[in-house]
Protein backbone atom coordinates (compact mmCIF):
# COMPACT_ATOMS: atom_id res chain seq x y z
CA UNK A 1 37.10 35.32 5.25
CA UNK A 2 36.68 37.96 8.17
CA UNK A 3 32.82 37.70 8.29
CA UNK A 4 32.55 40.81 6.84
CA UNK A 5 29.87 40.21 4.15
CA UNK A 6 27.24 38.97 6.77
CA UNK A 7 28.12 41.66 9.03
CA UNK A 8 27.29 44.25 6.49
CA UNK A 9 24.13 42.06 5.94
CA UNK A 10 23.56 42.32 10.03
CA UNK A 11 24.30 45.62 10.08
CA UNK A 12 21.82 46.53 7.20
CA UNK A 13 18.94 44.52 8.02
CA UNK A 14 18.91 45.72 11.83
CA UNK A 15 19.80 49.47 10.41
CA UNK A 16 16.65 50.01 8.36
CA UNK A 17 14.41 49.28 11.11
CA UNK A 18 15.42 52.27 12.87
CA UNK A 19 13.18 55.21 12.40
CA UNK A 20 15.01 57.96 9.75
CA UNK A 21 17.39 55.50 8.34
CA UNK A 22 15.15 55.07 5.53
CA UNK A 23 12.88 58.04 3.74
CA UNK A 24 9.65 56.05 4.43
CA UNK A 25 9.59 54.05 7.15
CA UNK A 26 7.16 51.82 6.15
CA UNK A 27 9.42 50.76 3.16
CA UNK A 28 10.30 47.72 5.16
CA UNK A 29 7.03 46.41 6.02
CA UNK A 30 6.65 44.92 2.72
CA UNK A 31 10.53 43.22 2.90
CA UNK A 32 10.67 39.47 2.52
CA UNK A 33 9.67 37.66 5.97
CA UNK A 34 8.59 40.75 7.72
CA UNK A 35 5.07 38.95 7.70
CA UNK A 36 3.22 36.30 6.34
CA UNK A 37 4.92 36.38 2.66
CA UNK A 38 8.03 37.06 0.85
CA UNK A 39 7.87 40.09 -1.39
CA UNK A 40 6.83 40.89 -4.77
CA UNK A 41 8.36 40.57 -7.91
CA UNK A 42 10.28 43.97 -8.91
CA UNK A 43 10.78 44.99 -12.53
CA UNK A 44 12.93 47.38 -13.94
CA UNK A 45 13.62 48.83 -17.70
CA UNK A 46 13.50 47.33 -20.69
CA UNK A 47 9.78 45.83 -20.69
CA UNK A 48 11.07 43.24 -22.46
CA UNK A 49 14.27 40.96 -21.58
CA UNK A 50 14.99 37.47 -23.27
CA UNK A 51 11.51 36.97 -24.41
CA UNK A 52 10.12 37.97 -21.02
CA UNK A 53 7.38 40.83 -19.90
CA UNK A 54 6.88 43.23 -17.24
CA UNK A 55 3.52 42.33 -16.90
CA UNK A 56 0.54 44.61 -18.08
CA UNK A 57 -0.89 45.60 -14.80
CA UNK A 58 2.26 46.63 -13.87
CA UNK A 59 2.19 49.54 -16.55
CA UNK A 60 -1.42 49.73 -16.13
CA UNK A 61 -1.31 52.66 -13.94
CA UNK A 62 -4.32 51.33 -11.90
CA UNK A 63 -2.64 51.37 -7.99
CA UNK A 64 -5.89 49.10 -7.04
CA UNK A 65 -5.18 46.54 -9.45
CA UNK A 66 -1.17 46.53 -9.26
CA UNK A 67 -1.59 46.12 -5.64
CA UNK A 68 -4.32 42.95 -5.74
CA UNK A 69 -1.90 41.53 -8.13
CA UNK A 70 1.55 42.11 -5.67
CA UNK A 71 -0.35 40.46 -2.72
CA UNK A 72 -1.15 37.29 -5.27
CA UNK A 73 1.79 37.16 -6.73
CA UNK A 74 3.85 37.24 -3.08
CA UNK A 75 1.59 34.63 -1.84
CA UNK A 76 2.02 32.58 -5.02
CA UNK A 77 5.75 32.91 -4.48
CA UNK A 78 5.87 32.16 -0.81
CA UNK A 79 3.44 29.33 -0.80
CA UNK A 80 5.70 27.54 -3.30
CA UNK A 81 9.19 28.17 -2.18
CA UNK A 82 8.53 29.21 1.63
CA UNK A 83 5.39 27.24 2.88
CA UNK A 84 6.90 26.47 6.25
CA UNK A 85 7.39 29.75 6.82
CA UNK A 86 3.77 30.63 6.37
CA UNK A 87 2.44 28.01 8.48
CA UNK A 88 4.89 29.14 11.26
CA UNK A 89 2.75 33.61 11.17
CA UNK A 90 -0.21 34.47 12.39
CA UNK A 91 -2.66 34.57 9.80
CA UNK A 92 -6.26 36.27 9.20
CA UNK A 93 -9.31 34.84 7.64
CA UNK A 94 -8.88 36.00 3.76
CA UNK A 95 -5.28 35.07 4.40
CA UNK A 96 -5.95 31.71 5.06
CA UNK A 97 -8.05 31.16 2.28
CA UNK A 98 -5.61 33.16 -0.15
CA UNK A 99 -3.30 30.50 0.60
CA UNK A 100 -5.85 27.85 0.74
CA UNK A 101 -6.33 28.77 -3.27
CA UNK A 102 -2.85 28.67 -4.01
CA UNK A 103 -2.13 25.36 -2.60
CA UNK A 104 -2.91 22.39 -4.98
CA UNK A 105 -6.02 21.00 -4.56
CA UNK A 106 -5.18 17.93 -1.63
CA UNK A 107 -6.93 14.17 -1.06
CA UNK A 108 -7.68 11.49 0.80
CA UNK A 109 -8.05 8.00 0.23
CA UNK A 110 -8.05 5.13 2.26
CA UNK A 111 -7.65 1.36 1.03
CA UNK A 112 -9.64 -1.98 2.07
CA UNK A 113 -7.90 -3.39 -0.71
CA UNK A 114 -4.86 -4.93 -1.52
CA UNK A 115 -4.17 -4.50 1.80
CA UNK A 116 -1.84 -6.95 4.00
CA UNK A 117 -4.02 -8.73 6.22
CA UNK A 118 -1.67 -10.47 8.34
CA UNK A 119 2.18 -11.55 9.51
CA UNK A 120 2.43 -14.08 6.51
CA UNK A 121 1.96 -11.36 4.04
CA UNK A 122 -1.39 -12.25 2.41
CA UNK A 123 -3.18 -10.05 0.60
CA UNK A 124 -6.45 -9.35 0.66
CA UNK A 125 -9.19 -6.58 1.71
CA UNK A 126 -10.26 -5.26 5.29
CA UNK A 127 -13.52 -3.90 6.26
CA UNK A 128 -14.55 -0.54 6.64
CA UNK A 129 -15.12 1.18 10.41
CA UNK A 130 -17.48 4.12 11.17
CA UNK A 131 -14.85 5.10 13.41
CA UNK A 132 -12.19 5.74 10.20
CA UNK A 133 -15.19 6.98 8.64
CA UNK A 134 -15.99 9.89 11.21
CA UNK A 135 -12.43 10.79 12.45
CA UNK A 136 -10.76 11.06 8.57
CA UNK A 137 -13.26 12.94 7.50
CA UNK A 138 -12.93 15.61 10.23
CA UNK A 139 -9.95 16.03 9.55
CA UNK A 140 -10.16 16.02 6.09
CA UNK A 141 -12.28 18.85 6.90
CA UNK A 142 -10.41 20.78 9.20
CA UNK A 143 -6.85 20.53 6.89
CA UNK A 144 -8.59 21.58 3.61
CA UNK A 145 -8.61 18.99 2.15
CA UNK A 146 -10.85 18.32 -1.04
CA UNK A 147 -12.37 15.27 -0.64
CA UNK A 148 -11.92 12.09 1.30
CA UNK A 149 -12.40 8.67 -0.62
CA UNK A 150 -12.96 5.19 1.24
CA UNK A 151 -11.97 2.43 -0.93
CA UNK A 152 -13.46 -1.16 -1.17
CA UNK A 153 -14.51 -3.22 -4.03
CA UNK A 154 -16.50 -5.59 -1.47
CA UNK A 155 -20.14 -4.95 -2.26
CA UNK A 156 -21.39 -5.18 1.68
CA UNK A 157 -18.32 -3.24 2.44
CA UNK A 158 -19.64 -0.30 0.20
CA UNK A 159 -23.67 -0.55 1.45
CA UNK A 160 -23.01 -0.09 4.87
CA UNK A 161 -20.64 2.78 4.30
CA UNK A 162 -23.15 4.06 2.01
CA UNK A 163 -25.96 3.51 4.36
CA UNK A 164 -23.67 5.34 7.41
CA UNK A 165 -22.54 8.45 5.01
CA UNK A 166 -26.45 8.86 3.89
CA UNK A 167 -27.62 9.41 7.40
CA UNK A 168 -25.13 12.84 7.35
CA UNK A 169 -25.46 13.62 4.04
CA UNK A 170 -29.29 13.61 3.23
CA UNK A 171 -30.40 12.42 6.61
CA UNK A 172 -31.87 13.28 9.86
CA UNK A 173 -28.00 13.51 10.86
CA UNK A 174 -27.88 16.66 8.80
CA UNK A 175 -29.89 18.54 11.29
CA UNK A 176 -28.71 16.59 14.27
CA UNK A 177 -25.19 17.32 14.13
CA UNK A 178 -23.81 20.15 11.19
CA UNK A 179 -20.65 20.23 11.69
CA UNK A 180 -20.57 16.40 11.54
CA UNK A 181 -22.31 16.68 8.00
CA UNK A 182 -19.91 19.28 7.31
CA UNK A 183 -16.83 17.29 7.18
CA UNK A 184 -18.58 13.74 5.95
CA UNK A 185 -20.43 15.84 2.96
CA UNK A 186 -16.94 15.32 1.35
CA UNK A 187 -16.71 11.51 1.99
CA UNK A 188 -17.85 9.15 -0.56
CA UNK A 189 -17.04 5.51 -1.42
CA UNK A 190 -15.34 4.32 -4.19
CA UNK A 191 -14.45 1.14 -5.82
CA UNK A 192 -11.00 0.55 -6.88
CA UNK A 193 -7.61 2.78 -6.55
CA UNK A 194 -7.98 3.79 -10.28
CA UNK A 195 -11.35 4.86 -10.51
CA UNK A 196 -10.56 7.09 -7.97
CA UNK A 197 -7.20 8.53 -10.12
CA UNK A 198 -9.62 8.60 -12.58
CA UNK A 199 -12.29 10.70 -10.97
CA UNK A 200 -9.56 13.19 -9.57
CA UNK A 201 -8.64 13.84 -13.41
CA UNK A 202 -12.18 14.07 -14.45
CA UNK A 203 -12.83 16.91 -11.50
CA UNK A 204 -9.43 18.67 -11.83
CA UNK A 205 -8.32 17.89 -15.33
CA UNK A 206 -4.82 16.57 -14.23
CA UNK A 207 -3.66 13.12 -13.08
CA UNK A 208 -2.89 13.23 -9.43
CA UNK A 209 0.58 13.00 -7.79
CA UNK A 210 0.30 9.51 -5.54
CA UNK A 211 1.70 10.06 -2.47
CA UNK A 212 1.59 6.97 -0.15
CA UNK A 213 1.90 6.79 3.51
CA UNK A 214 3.31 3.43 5.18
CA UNK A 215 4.38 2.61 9.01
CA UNK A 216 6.77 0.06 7.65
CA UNK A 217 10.48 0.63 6.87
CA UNK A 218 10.98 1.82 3.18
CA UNK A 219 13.91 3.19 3.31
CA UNK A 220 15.09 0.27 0.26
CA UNK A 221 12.71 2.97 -1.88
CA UNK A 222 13.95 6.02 -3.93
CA UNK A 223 10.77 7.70 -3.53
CA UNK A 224 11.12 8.69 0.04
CA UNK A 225 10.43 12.35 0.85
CA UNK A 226 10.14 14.36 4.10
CA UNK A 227 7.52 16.41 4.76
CA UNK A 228 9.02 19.70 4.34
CA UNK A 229 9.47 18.67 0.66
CA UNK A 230 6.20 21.30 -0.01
CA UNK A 231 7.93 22.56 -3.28
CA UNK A 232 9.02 18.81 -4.70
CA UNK A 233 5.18 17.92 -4.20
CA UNK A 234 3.88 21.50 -5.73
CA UNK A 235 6.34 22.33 -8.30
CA UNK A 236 3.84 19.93 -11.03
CA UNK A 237 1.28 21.82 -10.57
CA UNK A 238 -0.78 18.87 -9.98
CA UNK A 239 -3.53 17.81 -7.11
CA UNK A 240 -1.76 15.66 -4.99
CA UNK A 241 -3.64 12.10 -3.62
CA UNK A 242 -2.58 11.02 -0.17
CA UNK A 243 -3.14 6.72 0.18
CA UNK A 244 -3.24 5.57 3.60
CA UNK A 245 -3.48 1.79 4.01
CA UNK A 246 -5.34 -0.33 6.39
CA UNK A 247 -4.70 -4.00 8.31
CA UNK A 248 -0.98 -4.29 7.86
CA UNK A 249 -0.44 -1.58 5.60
CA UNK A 250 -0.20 -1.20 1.28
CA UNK A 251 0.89 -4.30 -0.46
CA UNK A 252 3.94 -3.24 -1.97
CA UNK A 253 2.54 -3.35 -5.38
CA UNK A 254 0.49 0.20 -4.55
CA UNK A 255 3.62 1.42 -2.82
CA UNK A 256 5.64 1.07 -6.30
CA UNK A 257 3.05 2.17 -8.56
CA UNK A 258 2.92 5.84 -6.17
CA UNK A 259 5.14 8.89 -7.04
CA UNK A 260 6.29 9.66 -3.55
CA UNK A 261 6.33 7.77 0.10
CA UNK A 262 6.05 9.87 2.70
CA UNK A 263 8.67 8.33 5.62
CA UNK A 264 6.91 6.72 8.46
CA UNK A 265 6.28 8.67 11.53
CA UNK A 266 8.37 7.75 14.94
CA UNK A 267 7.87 8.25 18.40
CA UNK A 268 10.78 7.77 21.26
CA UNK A 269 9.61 4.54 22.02
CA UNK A 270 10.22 1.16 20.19
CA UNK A 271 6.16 0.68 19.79
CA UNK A 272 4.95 1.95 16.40
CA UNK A 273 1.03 1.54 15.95
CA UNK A 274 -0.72 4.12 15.23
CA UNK A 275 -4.52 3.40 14.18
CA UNK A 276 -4.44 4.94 10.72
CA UNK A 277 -7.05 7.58 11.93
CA UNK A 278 -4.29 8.92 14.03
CA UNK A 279 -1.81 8.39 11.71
CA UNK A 280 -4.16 10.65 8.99
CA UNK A 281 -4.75 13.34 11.46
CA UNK A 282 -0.32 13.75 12.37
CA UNK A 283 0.37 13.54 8.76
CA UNK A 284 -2.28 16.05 7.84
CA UNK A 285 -0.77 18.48 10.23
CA UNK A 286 3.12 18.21 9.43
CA UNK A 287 2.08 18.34 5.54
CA UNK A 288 -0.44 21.46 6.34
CA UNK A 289 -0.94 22.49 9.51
CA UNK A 290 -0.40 25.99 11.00
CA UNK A 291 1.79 26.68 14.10
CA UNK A 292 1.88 30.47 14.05
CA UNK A 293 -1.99 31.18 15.34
């Protein structure tokens, strides 16, 4: 119980960065967490162990191809086991959108229904703003994710959305502002909670993961999770669906039908409301964003 184990540890980590300890010096560059990503997976004799491979390429011979497949398969590890110690490098272009691939695919969706509308606890829909409209989808945009879906089964509701997301998709908005068209390109309205599900499946043949989003106290609910819980969310597989509510946030019925609720977000003070465009753009960054550039 001296400490002598993670002295050794110390002692060898520090060691091997100095030049001549090691035959090649740049044997460490490719160590776990001297960059970006962890390392690759090393195999050894026999080629086969309890029903498991050394993978082809690995015999293949081909350098080229062994080495495309060590930078996948240490971003494929890292992204699933260490994501918050990517987002915490610097990282280049491709690197980005390595990662970008290997992340499941992420969504947005914002309810006008079955919504509480006020301090009684009623029920009922909102209506839509261009202002939720404009500032979700931006950053939608600018956090990857793959499409943004307004929800309301009111009929007006939907034709003045419409009529607002047609002027940037198809019309003289295109040319007037890009980057706006850009980000509201991937906005579109939808009816109901499960025809969006529904469409998610259809486009990435999986049902989503619901992951809902509430300002209110829910600690009484097992399905709490941080947002460091990257792996928890990932581990399925699965696109994930992110609901953010409107008016007084998700009747509880949504809340219990999700998979996950994300906690609420707290500032130092006792006031706590956030417009949910705000709300969107802080939850988008602790669940993706990058503090290392």
């Amino acid at each position: 119980m001296g400490g002598d184990i993670p002295a050794l540890a110390l002692l060898e980590g520090i060691t091997r960065l100095i030049p001549n300890v090691l035959g090649n010096t740049a044997s460490h560059e490719q160590d776990s967490f001297s960059g970006p990503f962890t390392d690759y997976p090393e195999f050894t004799q026999p080629v086969v162990w309890h029903n498991k491979s050394v993978p082809e390429v690995i015999r293949s011979g081909n350098h080229e191809a062994m080495a495309a497949w060590r930078k996948t398969e240490a971003i494929s590890r890292t992204v699933q086991n260490h994501f918050n110690w990517i987002r915490k490098q610097p990282l280049t272009a491709q690197e980005k959108k390595e990662v970008l691939k290997k992340i499941p695919a992420h969504y947005v969706a914002l309810l006008h229904n079955d919504i509480i509308v006020d301090l009684d606890g009623r029920v009922g829909n909102t209506s839509i703003t261009s202002t939720d409209i404009h500032d979700i989808a931006r950053s939608s945009k600018t956090y990857g994710i793959k499409h943004y879906f307004l929800i309301s089964d009111l009929y007006d509701q939907q034709k003045i959305a419409e009529t607002l997301l047609h002027f940037w998709h198809e019309g003289f908005g295109v040319a007037y502002n890009h980057g706006r068209h850009e980000a509201l390109k991937q906005t579109s309205v939808i009816a109901t909670l499960d025809e969006t599900i529904k469409k998610i499946e259809t486009i990435e043949g999986k049902k989503p993961l619901l992951v809902a989003t509430s300002a209110r106290d829910t600690r009484w609910s097992d399905k709490i999770i941080s947002y460091n819980n990257h792996s928890l969310l990932w581990q399925e597989r699965r696109p994930i669906l992110l609901l953010f509510g409107t008016g007084k946030g998700m009747a509880d019925s949504v809340l219990e039908s999700t998979d996950y609720i994300l906690e609420p977000i707290y500032g130092l003070s006792e006031f706590n409301h956030l417009s949910v465009r705000s709300a969107v753009a802080i939850i988008l960054d602790r669940l993706l964003g990058l503090s290392g550039q």
